[in-house]
PDB file of N, CA and C in Angstrom:
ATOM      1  N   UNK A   1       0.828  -1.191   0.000  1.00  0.00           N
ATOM      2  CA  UNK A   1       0.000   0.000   0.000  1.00  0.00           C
ATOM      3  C   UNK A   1       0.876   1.260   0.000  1.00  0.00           C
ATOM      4  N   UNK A   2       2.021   0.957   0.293  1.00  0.00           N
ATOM      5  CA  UNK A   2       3.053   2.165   0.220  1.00  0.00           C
ATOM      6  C   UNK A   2       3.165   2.626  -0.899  1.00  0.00           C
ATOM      7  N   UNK A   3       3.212   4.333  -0.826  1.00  0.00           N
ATOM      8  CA  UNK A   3       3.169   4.354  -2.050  1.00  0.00           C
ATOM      9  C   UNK A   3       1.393   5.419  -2.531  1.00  0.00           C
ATOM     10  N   UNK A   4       0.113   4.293  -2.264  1.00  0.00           N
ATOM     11  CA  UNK A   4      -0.795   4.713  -3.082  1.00  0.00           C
ATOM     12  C   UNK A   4      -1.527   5.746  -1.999  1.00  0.00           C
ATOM     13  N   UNK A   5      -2.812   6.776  -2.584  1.00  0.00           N
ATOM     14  CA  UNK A   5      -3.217   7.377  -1.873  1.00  0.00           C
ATOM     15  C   UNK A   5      -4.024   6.959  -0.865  1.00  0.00           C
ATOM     16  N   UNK A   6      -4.365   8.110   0.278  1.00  0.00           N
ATOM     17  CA  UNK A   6      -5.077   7.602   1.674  1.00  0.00           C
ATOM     18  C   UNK A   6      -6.868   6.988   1.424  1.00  0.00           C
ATOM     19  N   UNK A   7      -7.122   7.664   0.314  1.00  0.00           N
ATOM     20  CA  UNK A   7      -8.284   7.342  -0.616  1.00  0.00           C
ATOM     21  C   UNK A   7      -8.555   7.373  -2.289  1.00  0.00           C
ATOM     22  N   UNK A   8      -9.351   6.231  -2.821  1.00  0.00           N
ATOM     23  CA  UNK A   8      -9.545   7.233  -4.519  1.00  0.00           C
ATOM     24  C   UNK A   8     -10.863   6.265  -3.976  1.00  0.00           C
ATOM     25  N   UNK A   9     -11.093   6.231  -5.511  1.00  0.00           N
ATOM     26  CA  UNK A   9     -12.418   6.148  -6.137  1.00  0.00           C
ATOM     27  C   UNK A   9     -12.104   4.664  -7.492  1.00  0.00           C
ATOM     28  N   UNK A  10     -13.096   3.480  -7.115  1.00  0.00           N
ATOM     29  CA  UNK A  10     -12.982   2.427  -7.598  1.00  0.00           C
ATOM     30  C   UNK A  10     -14.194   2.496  -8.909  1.00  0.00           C
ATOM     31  N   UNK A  11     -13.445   1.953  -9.736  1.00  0.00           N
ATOM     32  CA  UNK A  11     -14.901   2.216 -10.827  1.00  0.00           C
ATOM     33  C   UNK A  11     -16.147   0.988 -10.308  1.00  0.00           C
ATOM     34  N   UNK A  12     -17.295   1.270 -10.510  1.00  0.00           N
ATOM     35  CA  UNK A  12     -18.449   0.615 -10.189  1.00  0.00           C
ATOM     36  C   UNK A  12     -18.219  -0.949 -10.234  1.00  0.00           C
ATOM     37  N   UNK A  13     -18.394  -1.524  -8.910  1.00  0.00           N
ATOM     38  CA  UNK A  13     -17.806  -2.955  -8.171  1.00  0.00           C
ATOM     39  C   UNK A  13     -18.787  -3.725  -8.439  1.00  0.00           C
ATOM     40  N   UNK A  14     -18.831  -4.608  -7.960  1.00  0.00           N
ATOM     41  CA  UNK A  14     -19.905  -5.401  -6.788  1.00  0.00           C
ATOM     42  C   UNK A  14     -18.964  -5.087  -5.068  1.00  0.00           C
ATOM     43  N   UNK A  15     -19.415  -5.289  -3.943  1.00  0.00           N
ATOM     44  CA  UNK A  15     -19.071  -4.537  -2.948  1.00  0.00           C
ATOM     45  C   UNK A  15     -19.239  -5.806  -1.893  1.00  0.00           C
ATOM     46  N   UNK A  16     -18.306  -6.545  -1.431  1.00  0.00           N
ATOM     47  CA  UNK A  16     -18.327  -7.525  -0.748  1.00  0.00           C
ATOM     48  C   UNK A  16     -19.163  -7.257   1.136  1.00  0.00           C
ATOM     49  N   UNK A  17     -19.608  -7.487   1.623  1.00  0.00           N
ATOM     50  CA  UNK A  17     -20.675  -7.055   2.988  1.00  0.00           C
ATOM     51  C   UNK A  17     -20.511  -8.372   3.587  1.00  0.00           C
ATOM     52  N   UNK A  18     -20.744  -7.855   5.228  1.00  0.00           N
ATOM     53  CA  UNK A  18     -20.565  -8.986   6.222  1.00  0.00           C
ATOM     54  C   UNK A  18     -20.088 -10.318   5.840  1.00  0.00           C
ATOM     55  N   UNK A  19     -18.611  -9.648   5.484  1.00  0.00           N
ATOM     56  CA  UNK A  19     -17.469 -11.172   5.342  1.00  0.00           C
ATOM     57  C   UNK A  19     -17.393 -12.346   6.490  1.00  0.00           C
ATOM     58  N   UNK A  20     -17.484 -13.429   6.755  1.00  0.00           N
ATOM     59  CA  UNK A  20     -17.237 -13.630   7.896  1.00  0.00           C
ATOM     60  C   UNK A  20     -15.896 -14.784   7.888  1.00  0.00           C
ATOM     61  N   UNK A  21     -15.281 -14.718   9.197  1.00  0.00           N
ATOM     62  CA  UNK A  21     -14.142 -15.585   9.934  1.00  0.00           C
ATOM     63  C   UNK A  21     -14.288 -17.011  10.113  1.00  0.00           C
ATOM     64  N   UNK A  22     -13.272 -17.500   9.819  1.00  0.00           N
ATOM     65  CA  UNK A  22     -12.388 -16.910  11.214  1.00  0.00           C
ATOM     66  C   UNK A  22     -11.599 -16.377  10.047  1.00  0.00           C
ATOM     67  N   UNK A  23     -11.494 -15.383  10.632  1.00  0.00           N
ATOM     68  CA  UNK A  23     -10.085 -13.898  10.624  1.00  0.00           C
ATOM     69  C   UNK A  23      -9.093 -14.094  11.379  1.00  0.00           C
ATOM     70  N   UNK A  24      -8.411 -14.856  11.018  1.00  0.00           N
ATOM     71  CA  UNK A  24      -7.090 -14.857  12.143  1.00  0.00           C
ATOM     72  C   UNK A  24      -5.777 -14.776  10.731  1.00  0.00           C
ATOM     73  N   UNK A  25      -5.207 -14.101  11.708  1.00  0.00           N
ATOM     74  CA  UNK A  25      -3.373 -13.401  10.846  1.00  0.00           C
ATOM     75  C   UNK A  25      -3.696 -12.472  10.072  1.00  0.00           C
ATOM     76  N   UNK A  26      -4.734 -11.493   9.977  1.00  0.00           N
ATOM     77  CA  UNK A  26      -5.316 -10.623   8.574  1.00  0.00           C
ATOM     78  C   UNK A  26      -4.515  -9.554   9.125  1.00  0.00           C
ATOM     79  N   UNK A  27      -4.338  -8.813   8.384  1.00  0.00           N
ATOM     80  CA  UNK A  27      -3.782  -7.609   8.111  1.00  0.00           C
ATOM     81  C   UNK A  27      -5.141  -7.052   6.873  1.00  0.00           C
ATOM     82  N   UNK A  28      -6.358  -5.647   7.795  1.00  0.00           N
ATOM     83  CA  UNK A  28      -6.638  -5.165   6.298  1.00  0.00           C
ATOM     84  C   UNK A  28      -6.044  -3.662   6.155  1.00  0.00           C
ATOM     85  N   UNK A  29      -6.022  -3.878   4.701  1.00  0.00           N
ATOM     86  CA  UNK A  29      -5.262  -3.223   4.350  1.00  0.00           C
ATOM     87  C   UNK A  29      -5.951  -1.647   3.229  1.00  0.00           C
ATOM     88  N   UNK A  30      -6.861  -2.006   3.419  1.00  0.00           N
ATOM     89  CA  UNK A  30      -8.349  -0.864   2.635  1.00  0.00           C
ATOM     90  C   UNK A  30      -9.590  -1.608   2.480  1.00  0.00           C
ATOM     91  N   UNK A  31     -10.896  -0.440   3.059  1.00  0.00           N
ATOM     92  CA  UNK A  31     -11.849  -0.750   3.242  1.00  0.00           C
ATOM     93  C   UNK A  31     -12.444  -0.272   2.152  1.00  0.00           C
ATOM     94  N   UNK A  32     -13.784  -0.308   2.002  1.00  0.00           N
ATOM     95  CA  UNK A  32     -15.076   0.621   1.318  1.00  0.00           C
ATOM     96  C   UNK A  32     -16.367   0.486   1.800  1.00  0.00           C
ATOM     97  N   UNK A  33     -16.624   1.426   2.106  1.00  0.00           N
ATOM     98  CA  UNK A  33     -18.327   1.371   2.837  1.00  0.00           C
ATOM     99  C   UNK A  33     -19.199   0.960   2.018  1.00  0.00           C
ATOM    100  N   UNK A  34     -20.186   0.162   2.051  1.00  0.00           N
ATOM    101  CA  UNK A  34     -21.334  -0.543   1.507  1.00  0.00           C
ATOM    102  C   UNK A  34     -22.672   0.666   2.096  1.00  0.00           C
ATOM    103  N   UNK A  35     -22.925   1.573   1.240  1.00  0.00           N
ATOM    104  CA  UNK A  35     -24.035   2.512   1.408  1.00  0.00           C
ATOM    105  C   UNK A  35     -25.486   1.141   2.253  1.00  0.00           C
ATOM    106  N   UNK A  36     -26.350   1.550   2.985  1.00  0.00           N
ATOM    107  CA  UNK A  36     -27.318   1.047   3.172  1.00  0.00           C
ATOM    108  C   UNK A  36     -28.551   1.155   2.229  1.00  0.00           C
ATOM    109  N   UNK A  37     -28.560   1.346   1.347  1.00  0.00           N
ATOM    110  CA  UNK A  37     -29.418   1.375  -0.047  1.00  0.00           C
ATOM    111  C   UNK A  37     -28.831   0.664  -0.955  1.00  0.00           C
ATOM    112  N   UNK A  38     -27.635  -0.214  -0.778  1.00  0.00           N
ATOM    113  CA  UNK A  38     -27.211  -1.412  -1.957  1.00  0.00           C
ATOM    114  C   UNK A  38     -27.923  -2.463  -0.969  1.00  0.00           C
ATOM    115  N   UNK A  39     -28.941  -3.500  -1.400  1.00  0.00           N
ATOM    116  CA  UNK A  39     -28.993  -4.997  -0.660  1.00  0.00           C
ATOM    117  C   UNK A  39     -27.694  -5.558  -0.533  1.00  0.00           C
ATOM    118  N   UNK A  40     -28.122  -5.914   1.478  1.00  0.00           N
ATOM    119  CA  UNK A  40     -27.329  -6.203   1.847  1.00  0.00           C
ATOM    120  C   UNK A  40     -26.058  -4.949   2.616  1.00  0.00           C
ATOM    121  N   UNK A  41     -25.850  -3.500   2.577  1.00  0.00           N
ATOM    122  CA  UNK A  41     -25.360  -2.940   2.441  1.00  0.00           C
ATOM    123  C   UNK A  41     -25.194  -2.289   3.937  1.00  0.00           C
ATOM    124  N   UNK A  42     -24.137  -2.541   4.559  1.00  0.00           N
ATOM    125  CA  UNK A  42     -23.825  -1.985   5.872  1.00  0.00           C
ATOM    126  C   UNK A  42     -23.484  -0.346   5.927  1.00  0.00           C
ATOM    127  N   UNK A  43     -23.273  -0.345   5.693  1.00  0.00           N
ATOM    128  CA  UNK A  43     -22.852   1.348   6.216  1.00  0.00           C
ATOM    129  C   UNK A  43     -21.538   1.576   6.753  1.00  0.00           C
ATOM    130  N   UNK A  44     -20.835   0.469   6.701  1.00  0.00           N
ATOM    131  CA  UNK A  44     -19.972   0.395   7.659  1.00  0.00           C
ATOM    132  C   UNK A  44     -18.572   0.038   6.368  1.00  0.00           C
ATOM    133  N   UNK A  45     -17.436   0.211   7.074  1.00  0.00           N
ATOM    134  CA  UNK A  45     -16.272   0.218   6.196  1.00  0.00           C
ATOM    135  C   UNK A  45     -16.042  -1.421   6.365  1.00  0.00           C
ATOM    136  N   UNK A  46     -15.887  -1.922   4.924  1.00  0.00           N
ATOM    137  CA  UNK A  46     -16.109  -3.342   4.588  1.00  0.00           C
ATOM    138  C   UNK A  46     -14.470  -3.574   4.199  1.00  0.00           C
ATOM    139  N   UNK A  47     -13.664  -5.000   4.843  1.00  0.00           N
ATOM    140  CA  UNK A  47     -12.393  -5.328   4.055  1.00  0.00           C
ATOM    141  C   UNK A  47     -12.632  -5.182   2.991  1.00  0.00           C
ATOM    142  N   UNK A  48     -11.555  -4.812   1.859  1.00  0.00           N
ATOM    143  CA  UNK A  48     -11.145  -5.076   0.001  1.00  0.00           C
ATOM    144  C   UNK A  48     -10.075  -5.542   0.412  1.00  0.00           C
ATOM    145  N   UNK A  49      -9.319  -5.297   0.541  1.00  0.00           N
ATOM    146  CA  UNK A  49      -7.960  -5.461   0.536  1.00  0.00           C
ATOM    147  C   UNK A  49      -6.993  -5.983   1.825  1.00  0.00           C
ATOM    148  N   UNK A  50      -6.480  -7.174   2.151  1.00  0.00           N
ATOM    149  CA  UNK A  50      -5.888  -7.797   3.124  1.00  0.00           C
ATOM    150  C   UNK A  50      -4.786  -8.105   2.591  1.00  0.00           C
ATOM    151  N   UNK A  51      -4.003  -8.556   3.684  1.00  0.00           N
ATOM    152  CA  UNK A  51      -2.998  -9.464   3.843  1.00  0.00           C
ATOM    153  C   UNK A  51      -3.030 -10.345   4.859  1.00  0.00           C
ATOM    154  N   UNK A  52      -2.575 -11.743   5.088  1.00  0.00           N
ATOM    155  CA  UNK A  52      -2.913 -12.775   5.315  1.00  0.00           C
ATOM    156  C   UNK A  52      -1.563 -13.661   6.030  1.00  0.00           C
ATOM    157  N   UNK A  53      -1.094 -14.273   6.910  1.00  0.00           N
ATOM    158  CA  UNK A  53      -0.506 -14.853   7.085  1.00  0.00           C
ATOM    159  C   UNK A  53      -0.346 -16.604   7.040  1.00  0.00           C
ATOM    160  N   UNK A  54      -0.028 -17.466   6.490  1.00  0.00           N
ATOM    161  CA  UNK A  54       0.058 -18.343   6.291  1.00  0.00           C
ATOM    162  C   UNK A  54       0.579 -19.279   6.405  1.00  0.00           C
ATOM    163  N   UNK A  55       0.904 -19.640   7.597  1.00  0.00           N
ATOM    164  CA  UNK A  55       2.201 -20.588   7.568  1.00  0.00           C
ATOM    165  C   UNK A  55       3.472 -20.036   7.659  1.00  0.00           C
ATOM    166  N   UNK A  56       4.651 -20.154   7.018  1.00  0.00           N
ATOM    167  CA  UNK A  56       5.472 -19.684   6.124  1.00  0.00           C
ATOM    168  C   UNK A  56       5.586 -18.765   4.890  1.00  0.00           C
ATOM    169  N   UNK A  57       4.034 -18.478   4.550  1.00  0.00           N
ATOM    170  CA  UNK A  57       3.808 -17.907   3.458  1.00  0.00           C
ATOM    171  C   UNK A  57       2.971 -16.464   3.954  1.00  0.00           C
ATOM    172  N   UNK A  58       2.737 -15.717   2.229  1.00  0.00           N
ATOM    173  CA  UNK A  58       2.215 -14.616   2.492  1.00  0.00           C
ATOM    174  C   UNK A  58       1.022 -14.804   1.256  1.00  0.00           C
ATOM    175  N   UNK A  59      -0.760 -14.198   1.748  1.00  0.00           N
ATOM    176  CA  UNK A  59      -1.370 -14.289   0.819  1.00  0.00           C
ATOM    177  C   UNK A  59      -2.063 -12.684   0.739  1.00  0.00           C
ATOM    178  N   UNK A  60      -2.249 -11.981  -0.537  1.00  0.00           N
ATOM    179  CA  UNK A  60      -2.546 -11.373  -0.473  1.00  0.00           C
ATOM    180  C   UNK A  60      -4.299 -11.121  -1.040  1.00  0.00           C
ATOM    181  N   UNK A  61      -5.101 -10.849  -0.543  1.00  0.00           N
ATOM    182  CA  UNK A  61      -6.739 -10.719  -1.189  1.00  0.00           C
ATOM    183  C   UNK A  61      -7.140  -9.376  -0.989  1.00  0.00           C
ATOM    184  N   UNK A  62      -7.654  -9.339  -2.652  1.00  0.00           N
ATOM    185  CA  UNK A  62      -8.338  -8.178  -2.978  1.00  0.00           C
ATOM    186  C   UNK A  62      -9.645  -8.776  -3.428  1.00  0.00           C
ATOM    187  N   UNK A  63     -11.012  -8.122  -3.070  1.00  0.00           N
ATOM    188  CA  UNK A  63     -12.158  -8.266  -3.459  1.00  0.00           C
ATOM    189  C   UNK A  63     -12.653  -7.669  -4.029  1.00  0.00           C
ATOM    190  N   UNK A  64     -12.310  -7.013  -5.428  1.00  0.00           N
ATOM    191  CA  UNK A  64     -12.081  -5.502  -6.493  1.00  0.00           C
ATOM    192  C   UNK A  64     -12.254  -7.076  -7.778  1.00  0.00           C
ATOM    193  N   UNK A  65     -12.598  -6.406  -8.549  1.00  0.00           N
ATOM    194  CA  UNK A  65     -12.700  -6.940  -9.913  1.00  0.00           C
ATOM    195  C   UNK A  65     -13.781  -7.921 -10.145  1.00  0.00           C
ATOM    196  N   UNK A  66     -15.253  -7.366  -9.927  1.00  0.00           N
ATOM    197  CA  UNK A  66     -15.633  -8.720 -10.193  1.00  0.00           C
ATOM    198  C   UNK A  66     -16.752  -8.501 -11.720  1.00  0.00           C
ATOM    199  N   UNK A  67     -16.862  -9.595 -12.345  1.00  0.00           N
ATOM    200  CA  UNK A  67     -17.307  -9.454 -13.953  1.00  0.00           C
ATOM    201  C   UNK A  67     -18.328 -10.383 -13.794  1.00  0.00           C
ATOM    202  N   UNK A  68     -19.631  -9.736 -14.223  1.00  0.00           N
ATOM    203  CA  UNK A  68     -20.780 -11.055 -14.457  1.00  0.00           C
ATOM    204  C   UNK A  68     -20.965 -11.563 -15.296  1.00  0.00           C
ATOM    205  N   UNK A  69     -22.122 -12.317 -15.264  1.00  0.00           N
ATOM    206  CA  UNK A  69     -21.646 -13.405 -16.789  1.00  0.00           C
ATOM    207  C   UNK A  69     -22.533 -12.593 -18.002  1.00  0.00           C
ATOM    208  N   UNK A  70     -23.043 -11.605 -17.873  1.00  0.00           N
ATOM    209  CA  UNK A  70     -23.784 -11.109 -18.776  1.00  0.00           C
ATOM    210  C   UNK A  70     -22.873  -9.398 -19.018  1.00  0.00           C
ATOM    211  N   UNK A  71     -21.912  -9.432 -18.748  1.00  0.00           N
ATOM    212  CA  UNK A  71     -21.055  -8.515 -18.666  1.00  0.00           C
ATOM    213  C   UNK A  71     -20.715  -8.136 -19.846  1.00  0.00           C
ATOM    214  N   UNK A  72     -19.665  -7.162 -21.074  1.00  0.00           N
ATOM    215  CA  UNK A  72     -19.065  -7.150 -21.875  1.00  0.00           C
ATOM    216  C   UNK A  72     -18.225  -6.582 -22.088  1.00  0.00           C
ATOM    217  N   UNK A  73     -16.980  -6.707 -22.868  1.00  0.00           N
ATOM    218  CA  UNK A  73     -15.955  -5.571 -22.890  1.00  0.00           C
ATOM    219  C   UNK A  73     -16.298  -4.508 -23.836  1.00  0.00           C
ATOM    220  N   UNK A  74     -15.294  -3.127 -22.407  1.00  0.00           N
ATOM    221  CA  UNK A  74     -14.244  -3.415 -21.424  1.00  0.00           C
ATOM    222  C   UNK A  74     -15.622  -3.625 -20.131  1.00  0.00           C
ATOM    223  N   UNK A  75     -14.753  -4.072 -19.379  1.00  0.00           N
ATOM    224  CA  UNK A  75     -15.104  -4.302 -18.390  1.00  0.00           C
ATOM    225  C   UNK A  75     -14.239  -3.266 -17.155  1.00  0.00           C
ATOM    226  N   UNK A  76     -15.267  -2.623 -16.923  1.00  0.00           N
ATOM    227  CA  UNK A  76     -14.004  -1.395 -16.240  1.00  0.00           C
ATOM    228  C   UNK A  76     -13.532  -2.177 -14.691  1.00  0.00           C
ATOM    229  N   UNK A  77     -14.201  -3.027 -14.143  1.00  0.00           N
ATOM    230  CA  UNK A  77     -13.945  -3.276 -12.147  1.00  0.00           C
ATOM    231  C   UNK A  77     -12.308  -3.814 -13.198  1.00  0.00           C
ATOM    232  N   UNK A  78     -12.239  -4.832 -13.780  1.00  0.00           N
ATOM    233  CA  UNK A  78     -11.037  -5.117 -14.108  1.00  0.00           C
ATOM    234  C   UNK A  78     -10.031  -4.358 -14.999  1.00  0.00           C
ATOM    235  N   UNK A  79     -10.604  -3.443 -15.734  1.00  0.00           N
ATOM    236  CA  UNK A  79      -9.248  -2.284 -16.766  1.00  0.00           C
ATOM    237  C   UNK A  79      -9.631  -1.017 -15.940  1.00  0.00           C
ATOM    238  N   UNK A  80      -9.619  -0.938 -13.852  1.00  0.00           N
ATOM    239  CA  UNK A  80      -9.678   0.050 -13.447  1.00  0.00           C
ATOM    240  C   UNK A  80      -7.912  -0.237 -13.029  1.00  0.00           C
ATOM    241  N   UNK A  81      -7.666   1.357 -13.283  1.00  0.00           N
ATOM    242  CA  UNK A  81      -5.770   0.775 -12.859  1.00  0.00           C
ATOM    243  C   UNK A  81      -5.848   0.335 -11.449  1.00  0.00           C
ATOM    244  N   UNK A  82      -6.275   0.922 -10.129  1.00  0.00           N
ATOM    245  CA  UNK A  82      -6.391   0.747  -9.323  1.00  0.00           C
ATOM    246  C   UNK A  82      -6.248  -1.077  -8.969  1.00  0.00           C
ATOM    247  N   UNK A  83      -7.604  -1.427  -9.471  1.00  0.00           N
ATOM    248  CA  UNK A  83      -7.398  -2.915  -9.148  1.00  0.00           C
ATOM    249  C   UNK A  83      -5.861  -3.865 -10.112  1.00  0.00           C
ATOM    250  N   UNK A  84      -5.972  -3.130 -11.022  1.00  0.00           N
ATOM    251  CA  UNK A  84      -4.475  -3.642 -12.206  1.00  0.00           C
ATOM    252  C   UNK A  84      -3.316  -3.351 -10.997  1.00  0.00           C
ATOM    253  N   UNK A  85      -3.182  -2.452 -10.502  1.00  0.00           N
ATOM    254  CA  UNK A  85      -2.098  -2.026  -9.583  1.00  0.00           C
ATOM    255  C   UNK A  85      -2.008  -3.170  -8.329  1.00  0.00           C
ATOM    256  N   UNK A  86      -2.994  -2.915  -7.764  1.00  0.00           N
ATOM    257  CA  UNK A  86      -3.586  -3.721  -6.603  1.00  0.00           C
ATOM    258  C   UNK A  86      -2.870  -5.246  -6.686  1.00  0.00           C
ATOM    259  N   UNK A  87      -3.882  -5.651  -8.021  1.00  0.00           N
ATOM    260  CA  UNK A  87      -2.997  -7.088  -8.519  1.00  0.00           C
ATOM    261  C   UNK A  87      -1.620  -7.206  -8.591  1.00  0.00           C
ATOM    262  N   UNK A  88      -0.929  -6.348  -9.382  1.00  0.00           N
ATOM    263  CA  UNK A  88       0.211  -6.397  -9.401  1.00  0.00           C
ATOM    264  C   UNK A  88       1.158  -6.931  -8.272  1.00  0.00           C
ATOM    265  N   UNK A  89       1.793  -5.885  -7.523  1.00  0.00           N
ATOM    266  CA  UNK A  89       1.919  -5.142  -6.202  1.00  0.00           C
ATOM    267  C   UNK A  89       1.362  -6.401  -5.431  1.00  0.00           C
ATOM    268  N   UNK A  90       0.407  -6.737  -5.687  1.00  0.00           N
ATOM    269  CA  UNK A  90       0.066  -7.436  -4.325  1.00  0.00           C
ATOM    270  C   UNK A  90       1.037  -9.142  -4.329  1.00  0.00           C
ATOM    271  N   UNK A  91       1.082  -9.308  -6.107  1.00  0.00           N
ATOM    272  CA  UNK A  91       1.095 -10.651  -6.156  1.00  0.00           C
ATOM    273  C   UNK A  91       2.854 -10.288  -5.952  1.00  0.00           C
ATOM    274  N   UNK A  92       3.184  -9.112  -6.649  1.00  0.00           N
ATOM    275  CA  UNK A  92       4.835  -9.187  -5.913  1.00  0.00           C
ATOM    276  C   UNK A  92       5.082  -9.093  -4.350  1.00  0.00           C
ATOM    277  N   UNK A  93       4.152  -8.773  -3.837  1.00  0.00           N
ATOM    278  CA  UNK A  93       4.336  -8.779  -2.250  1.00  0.00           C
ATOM    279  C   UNK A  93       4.639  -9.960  -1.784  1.00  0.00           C
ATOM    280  N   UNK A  94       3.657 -10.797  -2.568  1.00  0.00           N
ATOM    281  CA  UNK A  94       3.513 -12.069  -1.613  1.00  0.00           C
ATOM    282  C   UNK A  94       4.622 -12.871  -2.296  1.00  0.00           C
ATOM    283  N   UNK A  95       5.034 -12.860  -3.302  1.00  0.00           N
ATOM    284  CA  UNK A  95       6.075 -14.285  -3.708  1.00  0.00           C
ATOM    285  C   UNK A  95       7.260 -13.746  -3.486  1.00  0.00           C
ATOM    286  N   UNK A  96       7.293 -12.268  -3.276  1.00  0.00           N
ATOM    287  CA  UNK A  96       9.102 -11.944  -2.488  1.00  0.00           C
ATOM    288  C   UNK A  96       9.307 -11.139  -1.498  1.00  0.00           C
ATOM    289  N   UNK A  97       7.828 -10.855  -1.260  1.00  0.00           N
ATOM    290  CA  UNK A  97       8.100 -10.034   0.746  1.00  0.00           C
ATOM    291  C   UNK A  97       8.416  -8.462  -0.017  1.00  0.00           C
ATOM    292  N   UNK A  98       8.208  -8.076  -0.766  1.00  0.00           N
ATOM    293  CA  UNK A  98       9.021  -6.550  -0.851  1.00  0.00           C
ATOM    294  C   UNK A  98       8.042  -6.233  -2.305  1.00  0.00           C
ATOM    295  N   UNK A  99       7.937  -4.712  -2.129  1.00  0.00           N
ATOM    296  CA  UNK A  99       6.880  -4.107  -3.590  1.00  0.00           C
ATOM    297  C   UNK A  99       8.115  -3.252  -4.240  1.00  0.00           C
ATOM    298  N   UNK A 100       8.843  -3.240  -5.821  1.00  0.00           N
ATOM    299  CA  UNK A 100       9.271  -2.658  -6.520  1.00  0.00           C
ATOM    300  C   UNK A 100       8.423  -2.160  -7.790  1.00  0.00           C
ATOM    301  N   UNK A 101       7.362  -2.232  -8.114  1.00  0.00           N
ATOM    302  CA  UNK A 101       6.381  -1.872  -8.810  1.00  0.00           C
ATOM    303  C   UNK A 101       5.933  -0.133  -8.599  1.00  0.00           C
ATOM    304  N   UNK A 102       6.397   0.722  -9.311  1.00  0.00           N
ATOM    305  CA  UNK A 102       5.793   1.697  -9.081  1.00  0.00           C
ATOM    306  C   UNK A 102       4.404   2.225  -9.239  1.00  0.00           C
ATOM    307  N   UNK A 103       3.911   2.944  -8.125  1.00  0.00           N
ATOM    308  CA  UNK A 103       2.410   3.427  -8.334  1.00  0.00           C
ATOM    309  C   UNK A 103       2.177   4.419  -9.742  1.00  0.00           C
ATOM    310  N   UNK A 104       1.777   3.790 -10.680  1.00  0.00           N
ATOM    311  CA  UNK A 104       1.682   5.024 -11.678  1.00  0.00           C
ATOM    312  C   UNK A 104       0.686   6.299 -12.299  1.00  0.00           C
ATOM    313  N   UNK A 105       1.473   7.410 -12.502  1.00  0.00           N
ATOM    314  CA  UNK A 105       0.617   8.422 -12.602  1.00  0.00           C
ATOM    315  C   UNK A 105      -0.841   8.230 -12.911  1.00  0.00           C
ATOM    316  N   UNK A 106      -1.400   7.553 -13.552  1.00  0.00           N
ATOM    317  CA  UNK A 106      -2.789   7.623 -13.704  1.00  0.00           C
ATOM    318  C   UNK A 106      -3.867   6.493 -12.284  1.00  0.00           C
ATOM    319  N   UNK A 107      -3.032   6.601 -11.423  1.00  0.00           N
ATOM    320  CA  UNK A 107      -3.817   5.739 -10.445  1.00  0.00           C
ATOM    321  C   UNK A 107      -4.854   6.780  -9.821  1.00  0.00           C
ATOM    322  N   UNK A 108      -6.210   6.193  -9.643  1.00  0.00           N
ATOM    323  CA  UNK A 108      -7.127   7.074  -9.562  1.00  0.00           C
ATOM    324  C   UNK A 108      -7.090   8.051  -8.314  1.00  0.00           C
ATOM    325  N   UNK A 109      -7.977   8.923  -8.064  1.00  0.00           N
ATOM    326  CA  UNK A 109      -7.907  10.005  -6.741  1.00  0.00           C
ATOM    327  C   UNK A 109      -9.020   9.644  -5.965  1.00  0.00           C
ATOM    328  N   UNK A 110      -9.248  10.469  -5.017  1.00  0.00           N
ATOM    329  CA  UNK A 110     -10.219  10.407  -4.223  1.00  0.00           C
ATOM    330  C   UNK A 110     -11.509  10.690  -5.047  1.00  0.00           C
ATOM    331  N   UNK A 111     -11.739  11.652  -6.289  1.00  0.00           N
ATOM    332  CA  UNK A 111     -12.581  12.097  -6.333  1.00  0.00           C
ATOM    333  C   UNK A 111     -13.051  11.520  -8.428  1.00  0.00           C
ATOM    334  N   UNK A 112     -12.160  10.929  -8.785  1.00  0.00           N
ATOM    335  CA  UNK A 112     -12.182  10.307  -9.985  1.00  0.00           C
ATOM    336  C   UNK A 112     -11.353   8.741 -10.247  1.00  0.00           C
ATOM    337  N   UNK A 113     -12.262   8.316 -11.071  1.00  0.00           N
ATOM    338  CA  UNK A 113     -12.015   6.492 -11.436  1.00  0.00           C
ATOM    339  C   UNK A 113     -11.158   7.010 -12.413  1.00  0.00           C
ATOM    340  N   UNK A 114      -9.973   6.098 -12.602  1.00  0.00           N
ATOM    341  CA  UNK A 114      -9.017   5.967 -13.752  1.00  0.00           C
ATOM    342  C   UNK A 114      -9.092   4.018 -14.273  1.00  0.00           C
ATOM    343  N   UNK A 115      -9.492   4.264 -15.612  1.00  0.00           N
ATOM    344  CA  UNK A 115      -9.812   3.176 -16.143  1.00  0.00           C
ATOM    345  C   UNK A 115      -9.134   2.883 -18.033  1.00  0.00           C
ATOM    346  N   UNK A 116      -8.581   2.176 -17.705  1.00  0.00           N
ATOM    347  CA  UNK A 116      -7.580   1.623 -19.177  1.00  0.00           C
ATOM    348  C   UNK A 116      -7.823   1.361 -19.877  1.00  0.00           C
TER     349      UNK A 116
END
C-alpha cells in the first residue's frame, strides 16, 4: 500500500458485505463502505484489501474486480488501474516479501475512477 493514496475512487464494483471468519493473521489493508441502499449494504467500512498470514507464506486478497456473466468488454472493475495495480503489487508482495512496482501516474484520486 506504500506508495498509493489515503483514498480514490474504484470504478463501479460489486461490494463484498458482512465477510465472515475466522479472521485470524489478517492484516486489512483498505476498506469501502457498503451505502445502506445497496442490498445487503452496511454502512460500515467493509475489508477489500488484506494481507494474510500463512504458515510460512504470504497471501494477499483483494475483493475488487468482479465481472458477471452477462457482462461485456471493457469491463471497467477489471481495466480500473487501481485494481491492475492492486494485482500487481500485491502478487509481488507475496512471492518476495518486498513491492518494486511503481504506483503510476494515472492511479485514480479520491474524487475520480481511472480506467484503461
Amino acid at each position: 500500500m506504500k506508495g498509493l493514496p489515503p483514498a480514490w475512487m474504484h470504478a463501479n464494483d460489486e461490494l463484498y458485505s458482512n465477510l465472515r471468519g475466522p479472521a485470524r493473521n489478517v492484516t486489512i489493508l483498505a476498506t469501502a463502505t457498503a451505502p445502506t441502499s445497496m442490498p445487503n449494504g452496511t454502512g460500515e467500512n467493509e475489508p477489500i484489501v488484506m494481507a494474510i498470514a500463512y504458515g510460512q507464506g504470504r497471501v494477499f486478497h483483494d475483493t475488487l474486480g468482479h465481472v458477471g456473466a452477462t457482462e461485456k468488454e471493457p469491463i471497467a472493475p477489471m481495466n480500473s488501474v487501481d485494481y491492475i495495480v492492486l494485482l500487481q503489487r500485491g502478487t509481488e508482495w507475496a512471492a518476495t516479501g518486498a513491492v518494486t512496482i511503481p504506483v503510476p501516474r494515472d492511479f485514480p484520486a479520491a474524487d475520480k475512477t481511472s480506467i484503461r
